[in-house]
Protein backbone atom coordinates (compact mmCIF):
# COMPACT_ATOMS: atom_id res chain seq x y z
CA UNK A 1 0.00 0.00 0.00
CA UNK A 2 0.99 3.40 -0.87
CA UNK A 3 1.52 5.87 1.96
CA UNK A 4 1.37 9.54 1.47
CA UNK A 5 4.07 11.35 2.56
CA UNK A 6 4.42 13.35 6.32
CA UNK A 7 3.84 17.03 6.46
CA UNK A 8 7.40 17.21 6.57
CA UNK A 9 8.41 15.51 3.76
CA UNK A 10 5.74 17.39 1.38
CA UNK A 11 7.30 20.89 2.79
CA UNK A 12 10.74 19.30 1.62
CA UNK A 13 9.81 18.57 -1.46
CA UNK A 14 8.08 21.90 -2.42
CA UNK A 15 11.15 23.82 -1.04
CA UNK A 16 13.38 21.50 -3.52
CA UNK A 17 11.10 22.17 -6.37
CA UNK A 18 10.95 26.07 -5.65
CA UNK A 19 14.36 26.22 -5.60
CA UNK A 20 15.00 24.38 -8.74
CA UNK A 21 12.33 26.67 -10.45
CA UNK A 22 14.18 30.04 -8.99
CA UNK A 23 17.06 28.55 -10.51
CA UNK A 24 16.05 27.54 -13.66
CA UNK A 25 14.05 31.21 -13.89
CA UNK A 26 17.38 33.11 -13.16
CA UNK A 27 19.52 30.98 -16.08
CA UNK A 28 16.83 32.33 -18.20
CA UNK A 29 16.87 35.68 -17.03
CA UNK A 30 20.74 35.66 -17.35
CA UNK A 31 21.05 33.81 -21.13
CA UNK A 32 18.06 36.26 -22.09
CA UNK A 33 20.47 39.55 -21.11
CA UNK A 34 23.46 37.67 -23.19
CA UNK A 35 23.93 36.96 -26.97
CA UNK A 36 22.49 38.66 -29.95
CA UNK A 37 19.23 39.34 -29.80
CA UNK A 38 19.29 39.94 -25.76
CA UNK A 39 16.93 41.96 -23.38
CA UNK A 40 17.63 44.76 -21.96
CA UNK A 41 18.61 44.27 -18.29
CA UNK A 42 15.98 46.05 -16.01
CA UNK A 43 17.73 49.52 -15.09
CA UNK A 44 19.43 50.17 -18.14
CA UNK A 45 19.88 53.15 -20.81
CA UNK A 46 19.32 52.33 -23.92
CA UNK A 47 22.05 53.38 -26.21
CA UNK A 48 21.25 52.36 -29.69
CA UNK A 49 17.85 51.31 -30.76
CA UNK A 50 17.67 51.90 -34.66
CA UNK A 51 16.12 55.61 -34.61
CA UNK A 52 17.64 58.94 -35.13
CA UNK A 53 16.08 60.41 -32.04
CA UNK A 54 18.21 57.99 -29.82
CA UNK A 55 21.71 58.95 -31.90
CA UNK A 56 20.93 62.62 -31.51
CA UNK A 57 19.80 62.54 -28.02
CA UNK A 58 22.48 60.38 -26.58
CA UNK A 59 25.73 60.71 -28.42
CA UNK A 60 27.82 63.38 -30.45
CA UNK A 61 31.52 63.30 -31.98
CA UNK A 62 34.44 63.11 -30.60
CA UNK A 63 36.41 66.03 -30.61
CA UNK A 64 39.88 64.54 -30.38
CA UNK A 65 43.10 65.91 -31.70
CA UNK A 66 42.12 64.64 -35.53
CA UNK A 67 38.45 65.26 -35.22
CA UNK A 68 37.26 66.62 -39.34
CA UNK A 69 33.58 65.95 -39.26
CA UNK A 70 30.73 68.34 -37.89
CA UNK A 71 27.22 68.47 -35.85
CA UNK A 72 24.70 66.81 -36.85
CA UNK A 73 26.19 63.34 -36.91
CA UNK A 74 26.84 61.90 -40.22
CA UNK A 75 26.59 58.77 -39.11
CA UNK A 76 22.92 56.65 -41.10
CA UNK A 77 20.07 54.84 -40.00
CA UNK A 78 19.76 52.45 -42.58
CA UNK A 79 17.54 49.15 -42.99
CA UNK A 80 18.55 45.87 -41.21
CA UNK A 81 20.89 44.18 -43.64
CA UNK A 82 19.29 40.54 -41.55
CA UNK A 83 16.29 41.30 -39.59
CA UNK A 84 13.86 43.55 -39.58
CA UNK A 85 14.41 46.86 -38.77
CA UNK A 86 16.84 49.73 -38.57
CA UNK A 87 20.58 49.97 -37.26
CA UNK A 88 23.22 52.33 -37.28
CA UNK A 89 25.91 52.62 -40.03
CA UNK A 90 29.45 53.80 -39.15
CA UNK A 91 29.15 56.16 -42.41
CA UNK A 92 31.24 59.65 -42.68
CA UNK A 93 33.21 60.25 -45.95
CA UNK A 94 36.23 62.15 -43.82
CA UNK A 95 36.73 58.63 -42.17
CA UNK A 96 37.64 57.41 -46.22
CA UNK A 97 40.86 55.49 -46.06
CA UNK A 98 41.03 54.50 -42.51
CA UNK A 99 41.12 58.03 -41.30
CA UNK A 100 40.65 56.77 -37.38
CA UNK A 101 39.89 59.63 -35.32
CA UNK A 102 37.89 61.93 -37.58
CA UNK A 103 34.54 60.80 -37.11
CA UNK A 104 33.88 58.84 -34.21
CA UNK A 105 31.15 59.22 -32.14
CA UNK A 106 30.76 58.95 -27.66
CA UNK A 107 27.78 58.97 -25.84
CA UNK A 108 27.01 62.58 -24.26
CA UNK A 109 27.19 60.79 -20.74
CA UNK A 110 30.30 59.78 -18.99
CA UNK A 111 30.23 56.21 -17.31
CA UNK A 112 32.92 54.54 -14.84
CA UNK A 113 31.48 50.94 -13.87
CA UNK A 114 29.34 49.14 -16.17
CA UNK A 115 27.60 46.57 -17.73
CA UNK A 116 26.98 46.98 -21.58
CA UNK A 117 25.37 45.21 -24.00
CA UNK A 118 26.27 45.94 -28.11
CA UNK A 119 25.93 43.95 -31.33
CA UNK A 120 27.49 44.87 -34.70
CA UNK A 121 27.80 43.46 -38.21
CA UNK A 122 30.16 43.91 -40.41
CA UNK A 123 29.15 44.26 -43.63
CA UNK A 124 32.54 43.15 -45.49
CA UNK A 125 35.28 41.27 -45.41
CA UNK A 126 38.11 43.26 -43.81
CA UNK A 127 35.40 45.84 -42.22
CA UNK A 128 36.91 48.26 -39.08
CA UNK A 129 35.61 49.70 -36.10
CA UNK A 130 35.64 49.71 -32.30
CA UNK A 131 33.75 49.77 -29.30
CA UNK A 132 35.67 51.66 -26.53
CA UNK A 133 35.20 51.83 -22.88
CA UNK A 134 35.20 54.97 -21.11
CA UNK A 135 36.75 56.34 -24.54
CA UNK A 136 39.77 54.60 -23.53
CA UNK A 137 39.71 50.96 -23.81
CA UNK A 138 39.22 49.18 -26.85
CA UNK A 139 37.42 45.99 -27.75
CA UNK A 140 38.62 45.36 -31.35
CA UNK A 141 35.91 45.01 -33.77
CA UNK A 142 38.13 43.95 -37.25
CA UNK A 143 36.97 41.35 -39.26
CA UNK A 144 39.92 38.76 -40.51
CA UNK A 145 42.27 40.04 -38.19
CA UNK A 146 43.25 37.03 -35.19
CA UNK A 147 45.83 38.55 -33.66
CA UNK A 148 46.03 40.40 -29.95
CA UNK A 149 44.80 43.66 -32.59
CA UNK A 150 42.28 41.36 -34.00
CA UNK A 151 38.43 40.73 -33.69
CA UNK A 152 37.05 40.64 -29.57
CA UNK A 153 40.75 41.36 -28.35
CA UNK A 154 40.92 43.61 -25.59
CA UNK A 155 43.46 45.59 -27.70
CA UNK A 156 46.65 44.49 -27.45
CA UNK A 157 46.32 43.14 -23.80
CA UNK A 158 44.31 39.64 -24.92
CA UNK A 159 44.73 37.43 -27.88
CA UNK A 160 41.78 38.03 -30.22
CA UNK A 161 39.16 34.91 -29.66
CA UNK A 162 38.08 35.07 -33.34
CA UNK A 163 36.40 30.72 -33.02
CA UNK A 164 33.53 33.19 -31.21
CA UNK A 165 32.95 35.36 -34.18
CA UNK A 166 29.74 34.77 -36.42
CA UNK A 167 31.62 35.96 -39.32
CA UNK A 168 31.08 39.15 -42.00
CA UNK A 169 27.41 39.92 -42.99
CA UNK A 170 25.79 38.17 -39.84
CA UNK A 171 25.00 40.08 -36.35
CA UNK A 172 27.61 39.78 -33.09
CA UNK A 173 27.51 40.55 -29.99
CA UNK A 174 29.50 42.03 -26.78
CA UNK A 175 28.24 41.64 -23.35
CA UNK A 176 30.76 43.85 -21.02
CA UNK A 177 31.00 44.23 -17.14
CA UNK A 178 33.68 46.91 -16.45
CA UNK A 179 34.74 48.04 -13.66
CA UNK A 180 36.97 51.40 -14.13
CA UNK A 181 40.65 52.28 -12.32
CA UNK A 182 40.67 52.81 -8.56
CA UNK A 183 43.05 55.72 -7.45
CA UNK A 184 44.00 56.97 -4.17
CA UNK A 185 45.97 60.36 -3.71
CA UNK A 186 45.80 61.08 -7.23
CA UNK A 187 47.81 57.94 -8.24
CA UNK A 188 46.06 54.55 -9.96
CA UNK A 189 46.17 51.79 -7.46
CA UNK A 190 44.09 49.60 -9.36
CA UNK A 191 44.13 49.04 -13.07
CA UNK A 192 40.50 48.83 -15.08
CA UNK A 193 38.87 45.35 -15.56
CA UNK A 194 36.70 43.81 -17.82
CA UNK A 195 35.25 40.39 -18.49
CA UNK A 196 33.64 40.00 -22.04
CA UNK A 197 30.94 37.12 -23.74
CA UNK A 198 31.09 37.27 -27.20
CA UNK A 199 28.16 35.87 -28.95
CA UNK A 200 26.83 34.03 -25.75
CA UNK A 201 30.58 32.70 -25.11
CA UNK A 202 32.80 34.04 -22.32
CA UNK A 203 36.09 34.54 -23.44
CA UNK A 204 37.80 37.53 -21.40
CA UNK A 205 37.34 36.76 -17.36
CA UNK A 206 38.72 39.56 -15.16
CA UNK A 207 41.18 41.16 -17.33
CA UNK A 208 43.52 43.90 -16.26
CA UNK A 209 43.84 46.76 -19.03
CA UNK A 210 47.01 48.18 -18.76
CA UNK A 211 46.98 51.04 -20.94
CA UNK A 212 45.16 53.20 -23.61
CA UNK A 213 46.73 52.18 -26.86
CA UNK A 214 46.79 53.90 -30.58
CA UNK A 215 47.71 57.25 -29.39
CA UNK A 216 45.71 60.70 -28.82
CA UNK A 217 43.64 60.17 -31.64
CA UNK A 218 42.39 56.86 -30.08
CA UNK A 219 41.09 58.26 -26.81
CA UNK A 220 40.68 60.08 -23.59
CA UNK A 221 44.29 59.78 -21.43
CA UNK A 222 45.46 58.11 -25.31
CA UNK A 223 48.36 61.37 -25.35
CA UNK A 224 49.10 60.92 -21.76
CA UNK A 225 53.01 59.52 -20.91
CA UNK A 226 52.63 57.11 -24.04
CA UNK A 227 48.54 55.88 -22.63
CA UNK A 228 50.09 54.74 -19.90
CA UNK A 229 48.70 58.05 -18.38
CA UNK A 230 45.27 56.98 -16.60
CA UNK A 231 43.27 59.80 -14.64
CA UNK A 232 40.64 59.42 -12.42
CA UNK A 233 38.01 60.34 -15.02
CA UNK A 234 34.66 58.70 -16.08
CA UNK A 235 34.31 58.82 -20.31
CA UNK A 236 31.96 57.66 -22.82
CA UNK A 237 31.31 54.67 -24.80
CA UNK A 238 32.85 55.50 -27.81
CA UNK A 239 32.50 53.48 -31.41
CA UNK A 240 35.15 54.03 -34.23
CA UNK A 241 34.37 55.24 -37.44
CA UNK A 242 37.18 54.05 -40.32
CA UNK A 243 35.67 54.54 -43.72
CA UNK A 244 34.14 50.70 -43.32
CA UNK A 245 30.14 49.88 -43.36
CA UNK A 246 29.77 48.24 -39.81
CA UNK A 247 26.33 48.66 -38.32
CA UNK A 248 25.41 48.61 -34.29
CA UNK A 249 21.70 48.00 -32.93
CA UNK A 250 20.07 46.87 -29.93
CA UNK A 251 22.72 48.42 -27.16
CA UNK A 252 22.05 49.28 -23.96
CA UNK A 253 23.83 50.39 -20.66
CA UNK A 254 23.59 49.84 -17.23
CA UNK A 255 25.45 51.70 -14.22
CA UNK A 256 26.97 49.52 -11.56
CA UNK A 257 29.24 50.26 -8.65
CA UNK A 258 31.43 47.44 -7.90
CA UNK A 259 33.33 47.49 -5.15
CA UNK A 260 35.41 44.48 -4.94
CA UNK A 261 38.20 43.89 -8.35
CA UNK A 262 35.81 41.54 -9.81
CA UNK A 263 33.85 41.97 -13.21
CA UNK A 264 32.84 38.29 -13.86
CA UNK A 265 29.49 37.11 -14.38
């Protein structure tokens, strides 16, 4: 004969199968904030969202030391090359020739730690750009390139993990947490961090950025003591314009404060 189980027991049993389900529900929650196509995480700004309202609201050029372009951005909103919709289009004819510097654009507000969330395509085979952190730190968007200045590098500090890349003419993804240099009497006691998925995969855990690379015309601190220059000062999130069709859609910000030296997730 079958018994039913004590009071006990059936208490046990619901807490084990609540827990699994609050489990299960915050996998979801977290592969659903990852990966192209992902949802925005509750809390956060969104950046890029395939209208002209949102690029004229939230970002403008950079005015660095080679800066040629003017207001209003030059920059399109052109139809989804994949999916429905609209994206943007790196497009400003003083960028022609891989004129880096010219014509790249930074969000109007300054972040320090963050988590971000950006996908790109890159329309052809050798296509250039870059996604930069606090208009400082570069993740390397570069199609064909597999080198530590190649595609998903953290530039020249990681080895570029190119086996995560979807490839030219299909949509990519970064999901960032950064967490920004610590200083104490003026001097940097702790360098920036980052830990990066690409396309659902997470290839850069807890990585120290050393530097800014590429020179003044890369970046905020980029003409300070060779990069190596750091100062205590929030930037934008910056994308590089170099004559090349690469589009960006669905990105989106969210401001963290993060105590401890640890950015993985």
């Amino acid at each position: 004969m079958t018994r039913n189980p004590s009071p006990l027991v059936r208490w046990l049993l619901l807490c084990a199968l609540l827990h699994s389900a609050t489990d299960t529900s915050l996998m979801a929650a977290a592969d659903n904030s990852i990966g192209v196509g992902a949802r925005k995480a509750r809390g956060a700004e969104v950046l890029i969202d395939g209208s002209r309202r949102t690029l004229d609201r939230k970002w403008e050029y950079w005015r660095g030391p080679r800066f040629a372009s003017s207001m209003p951005i030059k920059w399109k909103i052109v139809e989804d090359p994949v999916d429905k919709g609209s994206c943007l289009m790196t497009d400003d004819p003083v960028a022609a020739g891989g004129k880096y510097g010219t014509a790249d654009i930074v969000t109007k507000k300054a972040y320090r730690d963050f988590r971000l969330h950006i996908e790109f395509l890159v329309a052809k085979p050798g296509g250039n750009s870059g996604v930069y952190l606090q208009n400082r730190y570069e993740i390397q968007v570069l199609d064909g390139d597999k080198t530590t200045h190649g595609m998903g590098a953290v530039i020249n500090e990681t080895e570029s993990p190119y086996s995560a890349y979807n490839g030219a003419g299909k949509w990519n993804s970064y999901d960032i947490l950064f967490r920004a240099a610590r200083f104490k009497d003026g001097k940097r006691v702790e360098k920036a961090m980052v830990t990066v998925y690409f396309n659902g995969k997470k290839v850069h855990r807890n990585v120290p950025i050393n530097q800014v690379w590429g020179g003044p015309n890369s970046g905020i601190d980029g003409g300070n003591d060779g990069g190596k220059g750091i100062t205590d000062t929030p930037g934008g999130l910056k994308l590089q314009c170099e004559g090349h069709d690469v589009r960006y859609r669905n990105t989106w910000i969210k401001e963290l404060n993060l105590d401890k030296p640890d950015t993985d997730f």
